[in-house]
Protein backbone atom coordinates (compact mmCIF):
# COMPACT_ATOMS: atom_id res chain seq x y z
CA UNK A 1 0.00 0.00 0.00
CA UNK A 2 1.22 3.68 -1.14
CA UNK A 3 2.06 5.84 2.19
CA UNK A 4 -0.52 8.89 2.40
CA UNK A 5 0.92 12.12 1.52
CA UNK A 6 2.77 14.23 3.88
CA UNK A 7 3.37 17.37 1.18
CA UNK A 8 1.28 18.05 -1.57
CA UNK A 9 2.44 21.14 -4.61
CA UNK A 10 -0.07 22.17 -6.89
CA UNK A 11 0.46 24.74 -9.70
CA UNK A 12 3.37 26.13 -7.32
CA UNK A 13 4.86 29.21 -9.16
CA UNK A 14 7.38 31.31 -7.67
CA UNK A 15 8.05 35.23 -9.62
CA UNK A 16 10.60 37.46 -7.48
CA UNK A 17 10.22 41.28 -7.37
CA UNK A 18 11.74 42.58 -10.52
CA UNK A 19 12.63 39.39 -12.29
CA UNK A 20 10.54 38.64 -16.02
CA UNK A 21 11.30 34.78 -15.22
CA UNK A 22 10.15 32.42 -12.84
CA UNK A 23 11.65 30.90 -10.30
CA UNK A 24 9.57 28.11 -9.94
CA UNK A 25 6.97 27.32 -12.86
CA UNK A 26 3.72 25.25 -11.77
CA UNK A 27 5.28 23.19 -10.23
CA UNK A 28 3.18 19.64 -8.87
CA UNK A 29 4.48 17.06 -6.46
CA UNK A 30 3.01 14.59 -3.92
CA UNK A 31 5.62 13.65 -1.22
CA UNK A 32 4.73 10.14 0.44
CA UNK A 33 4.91 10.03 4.53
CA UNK A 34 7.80 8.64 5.61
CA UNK A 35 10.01 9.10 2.34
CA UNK A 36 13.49 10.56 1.11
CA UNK A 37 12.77 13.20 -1.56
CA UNK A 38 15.45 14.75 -3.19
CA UNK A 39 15.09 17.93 -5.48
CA UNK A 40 18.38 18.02 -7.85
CA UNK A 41 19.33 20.16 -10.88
CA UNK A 42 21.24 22.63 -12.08
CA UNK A 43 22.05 26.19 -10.77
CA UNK A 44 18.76 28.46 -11.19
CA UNK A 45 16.44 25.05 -11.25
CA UNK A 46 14.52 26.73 -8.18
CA UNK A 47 15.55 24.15 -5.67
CA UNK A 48 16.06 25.97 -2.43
CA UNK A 49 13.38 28.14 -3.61
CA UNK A 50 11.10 25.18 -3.51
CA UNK A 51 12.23 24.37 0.12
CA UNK A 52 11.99 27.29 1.01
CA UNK A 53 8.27 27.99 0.06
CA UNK A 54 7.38 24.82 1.72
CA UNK A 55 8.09 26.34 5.05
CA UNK A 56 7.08 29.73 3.71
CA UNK A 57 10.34 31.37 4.49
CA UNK A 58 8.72 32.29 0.77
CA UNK A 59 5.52 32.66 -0.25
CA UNK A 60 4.42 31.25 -3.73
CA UNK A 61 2.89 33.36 -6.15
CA UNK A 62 0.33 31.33 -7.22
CA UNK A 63 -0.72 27.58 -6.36
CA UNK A 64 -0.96 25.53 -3.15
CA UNK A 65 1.23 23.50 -1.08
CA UNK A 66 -0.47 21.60 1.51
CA UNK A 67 0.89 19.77 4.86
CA UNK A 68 -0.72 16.08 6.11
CA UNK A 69 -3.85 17.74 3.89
CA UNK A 70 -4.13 21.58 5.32
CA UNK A 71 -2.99 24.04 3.40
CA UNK A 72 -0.25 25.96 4.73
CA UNK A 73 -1.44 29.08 3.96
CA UNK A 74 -3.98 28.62 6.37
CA UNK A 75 -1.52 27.36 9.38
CA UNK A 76 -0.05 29.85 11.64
CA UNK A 77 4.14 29.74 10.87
CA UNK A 78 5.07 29.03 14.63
CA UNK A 79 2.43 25.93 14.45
CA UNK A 80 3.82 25.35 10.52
CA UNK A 81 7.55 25.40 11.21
CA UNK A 82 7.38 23.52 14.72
CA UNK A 83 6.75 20.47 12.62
CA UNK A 84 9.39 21.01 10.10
CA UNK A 85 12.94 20.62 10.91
CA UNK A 86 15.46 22.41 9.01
CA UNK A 87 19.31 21.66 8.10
CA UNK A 88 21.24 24.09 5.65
CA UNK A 89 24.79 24.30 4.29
CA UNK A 90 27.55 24.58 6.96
CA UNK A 91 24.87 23.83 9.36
CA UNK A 92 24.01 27.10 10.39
CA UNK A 93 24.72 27.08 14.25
CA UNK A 94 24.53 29.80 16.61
CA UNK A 95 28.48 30.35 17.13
CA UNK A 96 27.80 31.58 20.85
CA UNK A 97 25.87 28.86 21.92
CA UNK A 98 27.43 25.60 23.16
CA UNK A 99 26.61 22.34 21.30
CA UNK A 100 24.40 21.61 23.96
CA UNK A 101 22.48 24.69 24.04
CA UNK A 102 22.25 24.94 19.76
CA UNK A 103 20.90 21.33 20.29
CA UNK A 104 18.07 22.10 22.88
CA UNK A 105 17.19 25.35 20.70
CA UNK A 106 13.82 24.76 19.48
CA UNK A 107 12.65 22.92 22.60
CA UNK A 108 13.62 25.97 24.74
CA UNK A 109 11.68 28.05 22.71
CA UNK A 110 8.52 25.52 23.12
CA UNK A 111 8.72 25.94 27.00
CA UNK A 112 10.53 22.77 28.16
CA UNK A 113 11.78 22.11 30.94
CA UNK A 114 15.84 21.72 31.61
CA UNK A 115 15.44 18.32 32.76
CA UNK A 116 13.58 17.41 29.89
CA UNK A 117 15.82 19.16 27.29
CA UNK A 118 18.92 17.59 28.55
CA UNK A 119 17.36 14.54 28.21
CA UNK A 120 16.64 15.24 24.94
CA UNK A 121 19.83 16.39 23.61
CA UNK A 122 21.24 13.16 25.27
CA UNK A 123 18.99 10.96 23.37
CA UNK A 124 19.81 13.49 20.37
CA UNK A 125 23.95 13.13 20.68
CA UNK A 126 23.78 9.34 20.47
CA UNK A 127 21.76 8.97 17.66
CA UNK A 128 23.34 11.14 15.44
CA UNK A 129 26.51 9.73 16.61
CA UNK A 130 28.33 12.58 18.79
CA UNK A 131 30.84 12.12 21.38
CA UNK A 132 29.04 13.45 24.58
CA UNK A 133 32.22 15.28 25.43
CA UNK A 134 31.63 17.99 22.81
CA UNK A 135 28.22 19.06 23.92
CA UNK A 136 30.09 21.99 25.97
CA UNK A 137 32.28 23.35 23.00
CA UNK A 138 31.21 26.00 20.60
CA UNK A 139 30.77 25.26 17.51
CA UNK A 140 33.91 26.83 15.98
CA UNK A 141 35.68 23.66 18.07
CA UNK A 142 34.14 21.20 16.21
CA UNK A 143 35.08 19.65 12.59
CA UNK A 144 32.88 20.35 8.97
CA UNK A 145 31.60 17.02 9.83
CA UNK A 146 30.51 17.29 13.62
CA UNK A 147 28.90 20.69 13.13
CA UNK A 148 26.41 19.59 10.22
CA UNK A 149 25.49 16.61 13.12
CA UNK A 150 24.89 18.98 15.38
CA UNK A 151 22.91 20.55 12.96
CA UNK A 152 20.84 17.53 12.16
CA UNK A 153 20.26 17.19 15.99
CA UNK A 154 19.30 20.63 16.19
CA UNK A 155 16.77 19.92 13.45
CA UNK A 156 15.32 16.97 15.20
CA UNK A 157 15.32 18.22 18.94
CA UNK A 158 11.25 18.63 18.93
CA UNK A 159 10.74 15.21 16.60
CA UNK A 160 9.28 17.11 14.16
CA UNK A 161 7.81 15.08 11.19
CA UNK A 162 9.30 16.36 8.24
CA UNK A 163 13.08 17.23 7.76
CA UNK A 164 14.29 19.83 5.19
CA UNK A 165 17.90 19.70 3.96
CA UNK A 166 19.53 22.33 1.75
CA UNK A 167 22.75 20.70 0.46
CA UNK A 168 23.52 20.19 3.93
CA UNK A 169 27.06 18.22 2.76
CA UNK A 170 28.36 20.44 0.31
CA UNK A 171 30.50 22.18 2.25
CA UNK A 172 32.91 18.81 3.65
CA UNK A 173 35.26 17.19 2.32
CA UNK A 174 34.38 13.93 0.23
CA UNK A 175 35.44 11.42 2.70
CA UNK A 176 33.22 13.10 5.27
CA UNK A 177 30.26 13.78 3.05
CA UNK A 178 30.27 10.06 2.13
CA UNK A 179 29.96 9.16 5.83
CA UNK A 180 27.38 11.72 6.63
CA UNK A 181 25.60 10.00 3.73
CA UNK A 182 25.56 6.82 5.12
CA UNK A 183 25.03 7.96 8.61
CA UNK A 184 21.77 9.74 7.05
CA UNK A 185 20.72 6.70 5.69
CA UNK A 186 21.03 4.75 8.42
CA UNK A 187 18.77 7.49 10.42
CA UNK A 188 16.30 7.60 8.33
CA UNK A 189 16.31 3.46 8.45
CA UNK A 190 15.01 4.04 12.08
CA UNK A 191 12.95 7.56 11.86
CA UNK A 192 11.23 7.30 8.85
CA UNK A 193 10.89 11.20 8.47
CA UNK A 194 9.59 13.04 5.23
CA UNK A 195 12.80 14.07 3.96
CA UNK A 196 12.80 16.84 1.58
CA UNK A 197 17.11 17.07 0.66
CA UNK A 198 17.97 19.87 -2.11
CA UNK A 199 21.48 18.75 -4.05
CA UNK A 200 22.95 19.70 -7.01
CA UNK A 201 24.97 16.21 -7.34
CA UNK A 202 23.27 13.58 -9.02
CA UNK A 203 25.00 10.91 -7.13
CA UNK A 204 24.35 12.03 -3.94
CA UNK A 205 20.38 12.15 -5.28
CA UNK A 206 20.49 8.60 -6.57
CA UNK A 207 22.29 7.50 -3.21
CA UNK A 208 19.65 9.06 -0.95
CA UNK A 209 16.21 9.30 -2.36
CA UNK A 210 13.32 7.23 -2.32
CA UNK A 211 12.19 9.92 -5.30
CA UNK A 212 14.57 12.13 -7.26
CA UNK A 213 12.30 15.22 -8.58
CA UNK A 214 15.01 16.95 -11.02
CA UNK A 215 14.41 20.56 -12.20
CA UNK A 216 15.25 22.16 -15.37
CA UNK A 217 16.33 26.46 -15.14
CA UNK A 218 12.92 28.14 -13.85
CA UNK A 219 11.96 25.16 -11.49
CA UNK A 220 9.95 23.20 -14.48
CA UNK A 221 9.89 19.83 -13.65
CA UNK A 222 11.26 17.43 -16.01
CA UNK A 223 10.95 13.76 -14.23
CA UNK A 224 9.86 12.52 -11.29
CA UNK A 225 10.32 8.85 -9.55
CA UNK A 226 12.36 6.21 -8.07
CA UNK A 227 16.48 6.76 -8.87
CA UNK A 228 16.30 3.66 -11.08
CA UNK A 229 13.17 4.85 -13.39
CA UNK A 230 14.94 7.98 -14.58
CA UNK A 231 18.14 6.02 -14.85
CA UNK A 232 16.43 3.27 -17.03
CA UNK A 233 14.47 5.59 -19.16
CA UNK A 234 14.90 9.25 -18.73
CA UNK A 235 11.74 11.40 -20.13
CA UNK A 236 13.46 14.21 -22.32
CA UNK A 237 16.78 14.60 -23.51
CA UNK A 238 17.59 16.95 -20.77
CA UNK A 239 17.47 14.34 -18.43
CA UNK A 240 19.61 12.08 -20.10
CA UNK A 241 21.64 14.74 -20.32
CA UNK A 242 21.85 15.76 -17.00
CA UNK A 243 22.29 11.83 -16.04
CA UNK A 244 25.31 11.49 -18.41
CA UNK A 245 26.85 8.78 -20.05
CA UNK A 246 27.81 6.77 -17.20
CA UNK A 247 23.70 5.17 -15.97
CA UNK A 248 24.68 1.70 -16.04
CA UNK A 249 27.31 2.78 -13.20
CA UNK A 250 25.15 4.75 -11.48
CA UNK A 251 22.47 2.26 -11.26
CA UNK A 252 25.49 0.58 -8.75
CA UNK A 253 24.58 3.01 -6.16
CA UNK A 254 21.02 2.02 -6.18
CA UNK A 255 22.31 -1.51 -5.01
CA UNK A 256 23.76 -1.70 -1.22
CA UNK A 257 26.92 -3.62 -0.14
CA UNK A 258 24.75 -5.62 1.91
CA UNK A 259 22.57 -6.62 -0.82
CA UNK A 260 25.78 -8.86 -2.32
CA UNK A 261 27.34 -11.61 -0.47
CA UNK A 262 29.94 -11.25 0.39
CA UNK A 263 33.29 -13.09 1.29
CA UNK A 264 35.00 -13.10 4.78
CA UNK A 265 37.20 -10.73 6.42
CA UNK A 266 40.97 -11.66 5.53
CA UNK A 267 43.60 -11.46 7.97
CA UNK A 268 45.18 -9.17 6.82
CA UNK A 269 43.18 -5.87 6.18
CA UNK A 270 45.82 -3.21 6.19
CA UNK A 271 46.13 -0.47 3.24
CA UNK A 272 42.85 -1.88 2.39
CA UNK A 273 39.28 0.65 1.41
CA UNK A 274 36.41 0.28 3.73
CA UNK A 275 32.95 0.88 3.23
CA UNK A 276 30.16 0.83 5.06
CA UNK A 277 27.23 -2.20 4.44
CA UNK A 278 25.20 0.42 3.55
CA UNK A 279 27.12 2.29 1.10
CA UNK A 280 26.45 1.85 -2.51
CA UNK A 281 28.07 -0.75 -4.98
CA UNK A 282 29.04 2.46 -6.75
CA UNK A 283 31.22 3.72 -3.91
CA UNK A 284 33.00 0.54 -3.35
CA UNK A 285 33.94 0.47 -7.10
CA UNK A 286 35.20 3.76 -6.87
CA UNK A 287 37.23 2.89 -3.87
CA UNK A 288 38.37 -0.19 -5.45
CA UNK A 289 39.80 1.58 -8.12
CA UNK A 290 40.60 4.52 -6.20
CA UNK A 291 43.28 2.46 -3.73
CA UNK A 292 44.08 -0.34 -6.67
CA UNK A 293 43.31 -2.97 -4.50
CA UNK A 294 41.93 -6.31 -4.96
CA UNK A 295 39.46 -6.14 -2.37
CA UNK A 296 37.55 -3.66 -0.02
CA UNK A 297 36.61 -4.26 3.49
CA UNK A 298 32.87 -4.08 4.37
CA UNK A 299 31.94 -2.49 8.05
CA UNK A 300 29.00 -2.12 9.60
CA UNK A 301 27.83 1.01 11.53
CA UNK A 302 30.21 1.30 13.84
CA UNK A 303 33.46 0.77 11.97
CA UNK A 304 33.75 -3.25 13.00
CA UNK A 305 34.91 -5.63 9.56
CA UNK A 306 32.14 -8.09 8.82
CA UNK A 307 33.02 -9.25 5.54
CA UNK A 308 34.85 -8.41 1.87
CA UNK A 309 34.06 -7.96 -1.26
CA UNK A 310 36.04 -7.98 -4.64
CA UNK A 311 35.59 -6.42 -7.85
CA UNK A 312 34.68 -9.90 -10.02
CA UNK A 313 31.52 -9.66 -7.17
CA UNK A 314 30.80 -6.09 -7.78
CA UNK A 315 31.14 -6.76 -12.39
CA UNK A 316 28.75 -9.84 -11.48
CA UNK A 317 25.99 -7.59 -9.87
CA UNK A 318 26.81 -4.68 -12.70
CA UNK A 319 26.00 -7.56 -15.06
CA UNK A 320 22.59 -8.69 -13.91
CA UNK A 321 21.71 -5.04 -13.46
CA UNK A 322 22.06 -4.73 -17.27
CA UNK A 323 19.92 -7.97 -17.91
């Protein structure tokens, strides 16, 4: 059974003050409950725009966007944005705060008690995997990596039921934007949040989403589905543009380590890739390749070896994704 809809667009056009083009062009999407969303495109496709107008930091100027069925225009913003969580790039902290206090942000503002907010940033630092020991720093103490988990905490802190991310990785390095990644995944494994995650990297789309909704300049959508429909048979010549040459390949990332079998962990591991169980084929080609090595290690959440998997494994699942 198809999950109810947790944000409807209809018609959604967005015009800005002295601009003869749109923004965003009537623009329709249903966002299933409990699903990874992820609008992708190229620069001036309207994608924070759109993110932003489902939270009303802007208003449309014309069409509806509705939340669990009301329509937004007709919520008052405190009540709107208390159920919305909200990650941007660099994660946006309060530099003066402490980790704690940026953590327990939105619950202060609801009225909580201390008690209860410390509990709550507790339960927030271990499951976005923090060291407790950092919750009194500031943020300008803390890695690229550490501050956008703090950030996701901070988004969280009330359990709100929808999660907005604006290219919340864009600004780490690759290693640690591939973790995040995974560690994202792995969150939403046990949340289940409505997910609405702007990128401009296709990979990072495919890796993520449920649904990839890609944008063309002026927010006019140009496909919307699963990773592997638009990768099997993109709708204009835009898309398949915007794809590239290399679907086949990407199509890897729609498969998980942990979907292959794979052999056991060898005694000797040293100087060789890791990756995660839930990490994409894709990426443990690429780091395959990357190290020339014969095999890479597979690890599960928390860093442990629990098997390994070579690249005749990885050509035999690339194979039967072509059939």
């Amino acid at each position: 059974m198809d999950s109810p809809t947790a944000i409807r667009l209809r018609g959604v056009s967005k015009r800005f003050a002295g601009s003869s083009t749109e923004a965003v062009t009537d623009l329709s999407l249903d966002l299933p409950e409990g699903s990874l969303t992820a609008l992708v495109g190229p620069s001036g496709c309207g994608k924070t725009t759109t993110l932003r107008m489902i939270n009303r930091l802007e208003e449309p100027t014309s069409g509806t966007i509705e939340l669990f069925g009301q329509d937004t225009r007709n919520m008052p913003l405190h009540e709107l944005r208390r159920g919305m969580g909200y990650v941007i790039q660099q994660a946006g902290l309060f530099p003066h705060r402490t980790v704690a206090a940026n953590i327990g942000t939105v619950p202060k503002l609801l009225g909580w008690d201390k008690e209860r907010i410390g509990a709550r940033v507790h339960e927030l630092v271990d499951l976005v995997g923090l060291d407790p020991s950092l919750l009194k720093r500031y943020p300008a103490a803390l890695s690229g990596g550490q501050q956008q988990r703090v950030g996701v905490a901070r988004a969280l802190a009330a359990d709100p039921p929808v999660l907005l991310m604006d290219e919340p990785y864009s600004a780490v390095d690759p290693i640690v934007r591939l973790r995040l990644q995974d560690e994202l995944i792995a969150l939403q494994r046990r949340l289940r949040k409505t997910i609405v995650f702007v990128t401009h990297d296709i990979d990072e789309a495919i890796k993520l989403a449920d649904r990839v909704a890609l944008l063309d300049v002026g927010g006019v959508l140009a496909q919307f589905g699963p990773p592997d429909e638009l990768l099997r048979a993109p709708a204009t010549p835009f898309v398949e543009r915007f794809l590239g040459n290399e679907r086949a390949l990407r199509r890897l990332a729609l498969h998980r380590v942990s979907d292959v079998t794979f052999g056991p962990v060898s005694s000797a591991t040293t100087g060789l890739p890791c990756v995660n169980q839930t990490a994409g084929l894709r990426e443990a080609l690429d780091a395959l390749i990357a190290h020339n090595a014969p095999t890479v290690i597979v690890t599960d959440d928390v860093g442990t070896p629990i098997g390994s998997l070579t690249m005749s494994q990885i050509a035999v699942a690339l194979h039967e994704d072509r059939a």
